[in-house]
Protein backbone atom coordinates (compact mmCIF):
# COMPACT_ATOMS: atom_id res chain seq x y z
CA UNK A 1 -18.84 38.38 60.92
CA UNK A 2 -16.26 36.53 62.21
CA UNK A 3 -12.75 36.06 61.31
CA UNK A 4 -12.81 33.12 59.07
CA UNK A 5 -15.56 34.09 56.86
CA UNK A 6 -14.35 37.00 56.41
CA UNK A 7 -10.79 35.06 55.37
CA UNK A 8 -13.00 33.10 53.47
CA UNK A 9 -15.14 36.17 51.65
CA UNK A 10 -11.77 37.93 50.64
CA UNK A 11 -10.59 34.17 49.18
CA UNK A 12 -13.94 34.06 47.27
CA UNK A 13 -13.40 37.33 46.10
CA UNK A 14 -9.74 36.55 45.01
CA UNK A 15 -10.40 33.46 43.09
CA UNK A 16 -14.27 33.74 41.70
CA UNK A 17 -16.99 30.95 41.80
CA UNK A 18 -15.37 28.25 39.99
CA UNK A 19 -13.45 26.83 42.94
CA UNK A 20 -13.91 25.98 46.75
CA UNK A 21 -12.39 27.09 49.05
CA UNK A 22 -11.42 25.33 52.94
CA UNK A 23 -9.57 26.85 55.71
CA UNK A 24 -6.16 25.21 55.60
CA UNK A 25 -5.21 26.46 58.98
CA UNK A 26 -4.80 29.95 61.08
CA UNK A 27 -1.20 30.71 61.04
CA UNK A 28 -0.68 33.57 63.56
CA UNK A 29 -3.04 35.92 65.53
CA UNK A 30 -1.26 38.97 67.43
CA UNK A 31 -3.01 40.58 69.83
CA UNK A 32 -1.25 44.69 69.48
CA UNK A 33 -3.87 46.15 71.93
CA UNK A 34 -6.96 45.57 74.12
CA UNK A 35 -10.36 47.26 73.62
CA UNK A 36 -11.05 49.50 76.63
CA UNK A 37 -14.19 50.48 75.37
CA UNK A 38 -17.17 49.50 73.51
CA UNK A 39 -16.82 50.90 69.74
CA UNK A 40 -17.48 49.87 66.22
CA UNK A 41 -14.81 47.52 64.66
CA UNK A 42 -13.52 47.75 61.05
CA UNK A 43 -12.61 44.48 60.03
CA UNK A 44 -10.39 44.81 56.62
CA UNK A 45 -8.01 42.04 54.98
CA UNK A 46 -6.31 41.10 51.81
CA UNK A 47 -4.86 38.35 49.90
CA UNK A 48 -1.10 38.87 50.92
CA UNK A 49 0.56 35.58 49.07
CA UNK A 50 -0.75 33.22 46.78
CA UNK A 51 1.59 30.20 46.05
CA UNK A 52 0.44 29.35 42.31
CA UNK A 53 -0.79 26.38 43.07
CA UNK A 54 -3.78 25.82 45.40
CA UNK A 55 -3.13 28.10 48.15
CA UNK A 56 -2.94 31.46 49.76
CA UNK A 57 -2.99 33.67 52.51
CA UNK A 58 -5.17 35.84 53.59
CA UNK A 59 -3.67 38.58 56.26
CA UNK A 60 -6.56 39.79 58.36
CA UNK A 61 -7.16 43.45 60.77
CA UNK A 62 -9.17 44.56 63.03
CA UNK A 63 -9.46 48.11 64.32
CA UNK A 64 -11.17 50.71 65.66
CA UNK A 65 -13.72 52.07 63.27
CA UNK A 66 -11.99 55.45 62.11
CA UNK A 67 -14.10 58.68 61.65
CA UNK A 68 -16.05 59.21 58.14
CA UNK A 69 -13.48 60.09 55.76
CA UNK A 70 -10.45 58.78 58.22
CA UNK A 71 -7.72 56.04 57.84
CA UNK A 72 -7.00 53.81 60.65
CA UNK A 73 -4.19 54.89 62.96
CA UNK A 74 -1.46 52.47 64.06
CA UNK A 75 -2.81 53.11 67.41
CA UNK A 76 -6.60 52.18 66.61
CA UNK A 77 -5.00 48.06 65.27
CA UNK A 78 -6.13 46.00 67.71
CA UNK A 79 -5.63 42.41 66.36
CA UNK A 80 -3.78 41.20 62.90
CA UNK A 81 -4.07 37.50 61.73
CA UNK A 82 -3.21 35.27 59.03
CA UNK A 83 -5.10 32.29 57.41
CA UNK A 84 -4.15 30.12 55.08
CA UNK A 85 -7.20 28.95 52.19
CA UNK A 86 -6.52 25.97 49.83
CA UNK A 87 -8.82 25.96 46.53
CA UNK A 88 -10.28 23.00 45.02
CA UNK A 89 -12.34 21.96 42.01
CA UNK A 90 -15.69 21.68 43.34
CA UNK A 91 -16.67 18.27 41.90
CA UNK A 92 -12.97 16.04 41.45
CA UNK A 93 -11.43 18.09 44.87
CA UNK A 94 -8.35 18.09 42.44
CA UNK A 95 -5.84 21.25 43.31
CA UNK A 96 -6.79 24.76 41.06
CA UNK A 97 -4.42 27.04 40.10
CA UNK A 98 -4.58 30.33 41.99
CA UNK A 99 -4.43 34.02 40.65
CA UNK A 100 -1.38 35.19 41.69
CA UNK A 101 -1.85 38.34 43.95
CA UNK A 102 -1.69 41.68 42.23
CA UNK A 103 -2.30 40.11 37.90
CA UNK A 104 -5.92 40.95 37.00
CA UNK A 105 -8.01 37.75 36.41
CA UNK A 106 -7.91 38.25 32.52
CA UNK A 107 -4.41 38.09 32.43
CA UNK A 108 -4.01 35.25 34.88
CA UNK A 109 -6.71 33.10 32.90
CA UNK A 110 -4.66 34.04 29.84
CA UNK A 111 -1.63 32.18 30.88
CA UNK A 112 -4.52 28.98 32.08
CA UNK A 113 -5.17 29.95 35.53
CA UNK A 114 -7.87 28.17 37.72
CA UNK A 115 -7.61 25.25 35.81
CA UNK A 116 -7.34 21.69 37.70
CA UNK A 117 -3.66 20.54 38.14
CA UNK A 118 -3.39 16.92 37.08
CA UNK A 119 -2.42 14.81 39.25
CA UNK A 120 1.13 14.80 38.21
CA UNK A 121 1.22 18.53 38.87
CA UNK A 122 0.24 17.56 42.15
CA UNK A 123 2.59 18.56 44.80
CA UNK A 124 2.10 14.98 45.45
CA UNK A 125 1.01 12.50 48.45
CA UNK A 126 0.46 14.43 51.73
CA UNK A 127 3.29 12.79 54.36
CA UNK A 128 0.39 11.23 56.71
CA UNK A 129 -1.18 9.25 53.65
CA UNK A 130 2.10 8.01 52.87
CA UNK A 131 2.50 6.93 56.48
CA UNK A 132 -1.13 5.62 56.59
CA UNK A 133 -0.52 3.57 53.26
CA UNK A 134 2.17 1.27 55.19
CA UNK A 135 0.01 0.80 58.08
C-alpha cells in the first residue's frame, strides 16, 4: 500500500461512506532514517486535525515492523508525513462537515455533522476562480 491510500483509508475510516474524499495536498514528508536492510514495514497513521469544515489531516509513519507483542522504538521511525483530505458530498461536490477528531460519530451527528454546508457556509470562492472570473 502506498502512502496516499493509506491517508486515504484512515480518512474513510474517520468520516464513513457518505462523503468523498480527494487528496488536497502532501504537506511535509521527513525522512528520520534510512533502511539499511531489507525488513517488514509497519505503516500506521491517524487523523491528527480536522478543521470542522471539509478538511483534515492525516499524519502518516512508517517503521520497522516491531517484534510480536512490541511497540515501535523511536529508533525503528523511518519516515513521518502529513496529508491533507478534503470531503465532499458525493453527488453536489458541496463541502461536508467533518467529525472533529477524538467525538464519537453519534455525538458528532448529534450536533448535524456530515451534513452539506450551503453555499453560504462556504468558506467561499477559492482566490484563483476569483482571478479567473476577471480574465
Amino acid at each position: 500500500m502506498d502512502l496516499d491510500a493509506l491517508a486515504g483509508v484512515i480518512a474513510y475510516k474517520h468520516t464513513g461512506d457518505s462523503v468523498m474524499t480527494v487528496t488536497a495536498a502532501v504537506d511535509r514528508i521527513t525522512i528520520k532514517r534510512s533502511l539499511s536492510s531489507i525488513c517488514d514495514l509497519e505503516l500506521s497513521g491517524q487523523v491528527t486535525f480536522a478543521t470542522g469544515r471539509s478538511s483534515m489531516e492525516v499524519s502518516l509513519q512508517v517503521a520497522k515492523a516491531p517484534e510480536e507483542g512490541q511497540a515501535v522504538k523511536d529508533e525503528d521511525i523511518l519516515m513521518t508525513c502529513a496529508f491533507t483530505m478534503v470531503d465532499s458530498a458525493p453527488n453536489s461536490r458541496r463541502f461536508y462537515l467533518l467529525n472533529y477528531a477524538g467525538v464519537t460519530r453519534s455525538h458528532h451527528q448529534e450536533a448535524g455533522g456530515n451534513k452539506p454546508l450551503k453555499s453560504r457556509d462556504s468558506p467561499g470562492t477559492p482566490p484563483l476562480r476569483a482571478r479567473a472570473s476577471k480574465l
